[in-house]
N, C-alpha and C. Protein backbone atom coordinates (compact mmCIF):
# COMPACT_ATOMS: atom_id res chain seq x y z
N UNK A 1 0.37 46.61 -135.11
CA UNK A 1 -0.58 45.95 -135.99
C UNK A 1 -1.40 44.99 -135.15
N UNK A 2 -2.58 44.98 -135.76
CA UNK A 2 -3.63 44.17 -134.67
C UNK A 2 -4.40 43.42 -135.65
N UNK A 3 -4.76 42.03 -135.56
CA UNK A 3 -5.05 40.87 -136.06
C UNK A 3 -6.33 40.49 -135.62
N UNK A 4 -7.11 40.65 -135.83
CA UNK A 4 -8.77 39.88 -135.63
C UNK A 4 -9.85 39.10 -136.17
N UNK A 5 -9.88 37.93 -135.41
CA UNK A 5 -10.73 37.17 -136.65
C UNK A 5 -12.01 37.49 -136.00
N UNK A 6 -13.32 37.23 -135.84
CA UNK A 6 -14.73 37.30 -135.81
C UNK A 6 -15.37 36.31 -136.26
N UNK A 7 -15.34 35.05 -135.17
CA UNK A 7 -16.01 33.44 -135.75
C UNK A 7 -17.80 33.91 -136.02
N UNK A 8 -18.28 34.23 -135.07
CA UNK A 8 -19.68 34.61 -135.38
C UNK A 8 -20.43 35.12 -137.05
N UNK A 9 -19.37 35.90 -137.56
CA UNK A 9 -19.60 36.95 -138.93
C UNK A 9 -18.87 36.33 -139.82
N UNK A 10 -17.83 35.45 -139.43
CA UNK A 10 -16.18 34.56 -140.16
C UNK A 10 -15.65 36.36 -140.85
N UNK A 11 -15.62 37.40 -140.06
CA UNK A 11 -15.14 38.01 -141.10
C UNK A 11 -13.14 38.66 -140.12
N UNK A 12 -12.50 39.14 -141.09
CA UNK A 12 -11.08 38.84 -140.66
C UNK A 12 -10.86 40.75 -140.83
N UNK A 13 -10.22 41.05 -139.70
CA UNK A 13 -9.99 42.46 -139.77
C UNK A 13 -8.11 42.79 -139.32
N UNK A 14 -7.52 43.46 -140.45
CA UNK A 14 -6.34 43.63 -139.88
C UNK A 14 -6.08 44.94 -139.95
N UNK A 15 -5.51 45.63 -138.79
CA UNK A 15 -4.87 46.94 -138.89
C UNK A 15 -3.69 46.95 -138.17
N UNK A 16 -3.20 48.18 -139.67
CA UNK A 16 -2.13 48.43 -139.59
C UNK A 16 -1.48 49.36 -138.83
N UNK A 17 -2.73 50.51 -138.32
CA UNK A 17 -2.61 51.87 -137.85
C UNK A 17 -3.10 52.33 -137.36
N UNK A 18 -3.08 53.07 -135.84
CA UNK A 18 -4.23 53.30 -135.01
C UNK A 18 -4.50 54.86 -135.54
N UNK A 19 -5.10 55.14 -136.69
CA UNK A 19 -5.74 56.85 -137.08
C UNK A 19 -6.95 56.78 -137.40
N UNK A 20 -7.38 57.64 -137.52
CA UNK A 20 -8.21 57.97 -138.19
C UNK A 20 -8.58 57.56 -139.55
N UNK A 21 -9.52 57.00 -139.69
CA UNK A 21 -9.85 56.65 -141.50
C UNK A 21 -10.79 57.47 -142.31
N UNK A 22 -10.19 58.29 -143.33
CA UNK A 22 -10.63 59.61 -143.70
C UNK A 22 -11.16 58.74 -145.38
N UNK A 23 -11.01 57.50 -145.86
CA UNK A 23 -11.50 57.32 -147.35
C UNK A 23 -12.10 55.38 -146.56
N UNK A 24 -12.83 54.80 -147.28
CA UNK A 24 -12.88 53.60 -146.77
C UNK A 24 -13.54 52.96 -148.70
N UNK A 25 -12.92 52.11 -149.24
CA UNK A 25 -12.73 51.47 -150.38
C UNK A 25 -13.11 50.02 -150.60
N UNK A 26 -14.62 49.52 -151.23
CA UNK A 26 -14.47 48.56 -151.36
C UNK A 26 -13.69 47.77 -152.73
N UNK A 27 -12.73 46.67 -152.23
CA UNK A 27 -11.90 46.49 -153.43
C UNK A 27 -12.72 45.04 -154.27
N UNK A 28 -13.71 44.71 -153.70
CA UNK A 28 -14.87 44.00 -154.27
C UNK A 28 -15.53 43.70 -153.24
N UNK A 29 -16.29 42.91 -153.32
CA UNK A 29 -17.87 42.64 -152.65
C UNK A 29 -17.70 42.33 -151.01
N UNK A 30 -16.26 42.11 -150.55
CA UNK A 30 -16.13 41.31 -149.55
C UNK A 30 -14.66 41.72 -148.75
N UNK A 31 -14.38 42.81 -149.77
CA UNK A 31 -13.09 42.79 -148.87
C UNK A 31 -13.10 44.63 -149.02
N UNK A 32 -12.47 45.10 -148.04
CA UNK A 32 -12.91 46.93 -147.57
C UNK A 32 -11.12 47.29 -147.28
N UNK A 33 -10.78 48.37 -147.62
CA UNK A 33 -9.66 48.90 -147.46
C UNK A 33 -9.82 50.22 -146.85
N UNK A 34 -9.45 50.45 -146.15
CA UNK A 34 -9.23 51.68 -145.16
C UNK A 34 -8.67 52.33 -145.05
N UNK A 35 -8.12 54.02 -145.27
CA UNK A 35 -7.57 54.64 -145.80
C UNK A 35 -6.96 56.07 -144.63
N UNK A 36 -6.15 56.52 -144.36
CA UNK A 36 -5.76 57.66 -143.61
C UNK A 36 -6.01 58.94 -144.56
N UNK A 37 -5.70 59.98 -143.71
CA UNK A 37 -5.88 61.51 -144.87
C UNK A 37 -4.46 61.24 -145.48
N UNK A 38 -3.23 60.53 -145.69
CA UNK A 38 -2.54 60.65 -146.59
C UNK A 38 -2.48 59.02 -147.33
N UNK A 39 -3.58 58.44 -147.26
CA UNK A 39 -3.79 57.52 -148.75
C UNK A 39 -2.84 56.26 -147.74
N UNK A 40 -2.21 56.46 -147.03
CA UNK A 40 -1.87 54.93 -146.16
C UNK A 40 -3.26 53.98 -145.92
N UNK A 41 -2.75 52.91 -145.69
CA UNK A 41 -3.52 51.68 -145.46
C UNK A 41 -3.63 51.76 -143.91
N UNK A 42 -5.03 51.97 -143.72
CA UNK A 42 -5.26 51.98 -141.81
C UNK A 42 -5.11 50.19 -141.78
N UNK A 43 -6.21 50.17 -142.49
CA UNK A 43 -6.93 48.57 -142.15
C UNK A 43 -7.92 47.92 -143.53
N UNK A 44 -7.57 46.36 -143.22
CA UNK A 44 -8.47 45.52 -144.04
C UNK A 44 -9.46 44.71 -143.44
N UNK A 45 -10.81 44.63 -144.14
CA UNK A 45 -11.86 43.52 -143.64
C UNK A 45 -11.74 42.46 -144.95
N UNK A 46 -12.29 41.72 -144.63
CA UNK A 46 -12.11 40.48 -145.01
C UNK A 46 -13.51 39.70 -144.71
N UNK A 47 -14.49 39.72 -145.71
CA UNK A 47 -15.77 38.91 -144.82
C UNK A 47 -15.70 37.67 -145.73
N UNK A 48 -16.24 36.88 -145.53
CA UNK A 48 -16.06 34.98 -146.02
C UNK A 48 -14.45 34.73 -145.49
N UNK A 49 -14.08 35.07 -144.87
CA UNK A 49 -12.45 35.02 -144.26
C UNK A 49 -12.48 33.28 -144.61
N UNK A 50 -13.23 32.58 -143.73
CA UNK A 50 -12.28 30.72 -143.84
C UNK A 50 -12.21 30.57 -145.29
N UNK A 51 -13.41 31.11 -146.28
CA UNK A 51 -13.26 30.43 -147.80
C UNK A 51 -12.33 31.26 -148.58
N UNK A 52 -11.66 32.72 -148.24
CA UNK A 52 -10.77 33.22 -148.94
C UNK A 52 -9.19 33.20 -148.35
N UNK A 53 -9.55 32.99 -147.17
CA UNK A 53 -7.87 32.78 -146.39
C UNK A 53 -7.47 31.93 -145.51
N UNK A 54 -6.11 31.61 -145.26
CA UNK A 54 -5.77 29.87 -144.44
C UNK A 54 -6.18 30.58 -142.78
N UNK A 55 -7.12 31.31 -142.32
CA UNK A 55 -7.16 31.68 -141.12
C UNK A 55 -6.64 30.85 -140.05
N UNK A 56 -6.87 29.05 -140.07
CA UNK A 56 -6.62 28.07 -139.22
C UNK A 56 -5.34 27.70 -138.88
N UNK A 57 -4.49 28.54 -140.27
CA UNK A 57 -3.33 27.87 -140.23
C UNK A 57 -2.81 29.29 -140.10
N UNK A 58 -3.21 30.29 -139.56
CA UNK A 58 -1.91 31.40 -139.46
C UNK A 58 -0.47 31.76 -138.16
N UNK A 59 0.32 32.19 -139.34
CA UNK A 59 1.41 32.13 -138.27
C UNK A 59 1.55 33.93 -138.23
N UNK A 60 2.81 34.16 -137.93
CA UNK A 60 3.61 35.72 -138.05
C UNK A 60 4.81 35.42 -137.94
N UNK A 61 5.29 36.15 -138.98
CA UNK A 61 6.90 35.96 -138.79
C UNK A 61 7.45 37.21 -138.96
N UNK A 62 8.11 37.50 -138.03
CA UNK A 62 9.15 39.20 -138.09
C UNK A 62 10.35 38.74 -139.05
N UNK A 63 11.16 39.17 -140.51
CA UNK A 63 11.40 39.14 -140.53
C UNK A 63 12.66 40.57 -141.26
N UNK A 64 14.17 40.73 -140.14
CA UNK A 64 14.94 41.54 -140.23
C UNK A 64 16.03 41.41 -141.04
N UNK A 65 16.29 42.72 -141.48
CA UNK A 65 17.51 42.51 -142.12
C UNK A 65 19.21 42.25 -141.96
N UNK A 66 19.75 41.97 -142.78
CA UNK A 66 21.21 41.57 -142.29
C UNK A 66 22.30 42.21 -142.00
């Protein structure tokens, strides 16, 4: 998975999957979902990223089971 913000555009791109994107979905005005030939989630955009998400404050946390 690969994490990208874009200060220039503020827009926030995450993928999940390095394929091919065979459907691409806007889920409203500002945010795009990305789609493989079997309906998986490649990747998300995210444009107004600082006013819809804590971008400044992001962490990652792996978390496994017991």
């Amino acid at each position: 998975m690969k994490i990208k913000y874009f200060e220039d555009t503020d827009t926030l791109y995450i993928e999940f999957r390095q394929t091919a994107v065979r459907e691409t979905k806007d889920l409203d005005e500002d945010t795009i979902l990305d789609l493989d030939q079997d309906g998986n989630i490649c990747a998300i955009t995210v444009e107004h990223a600082r006013d819809r998400t804590q971008i400044p404050s992001f962490s990652c946390e792996l978390v496994t089971g017991l």
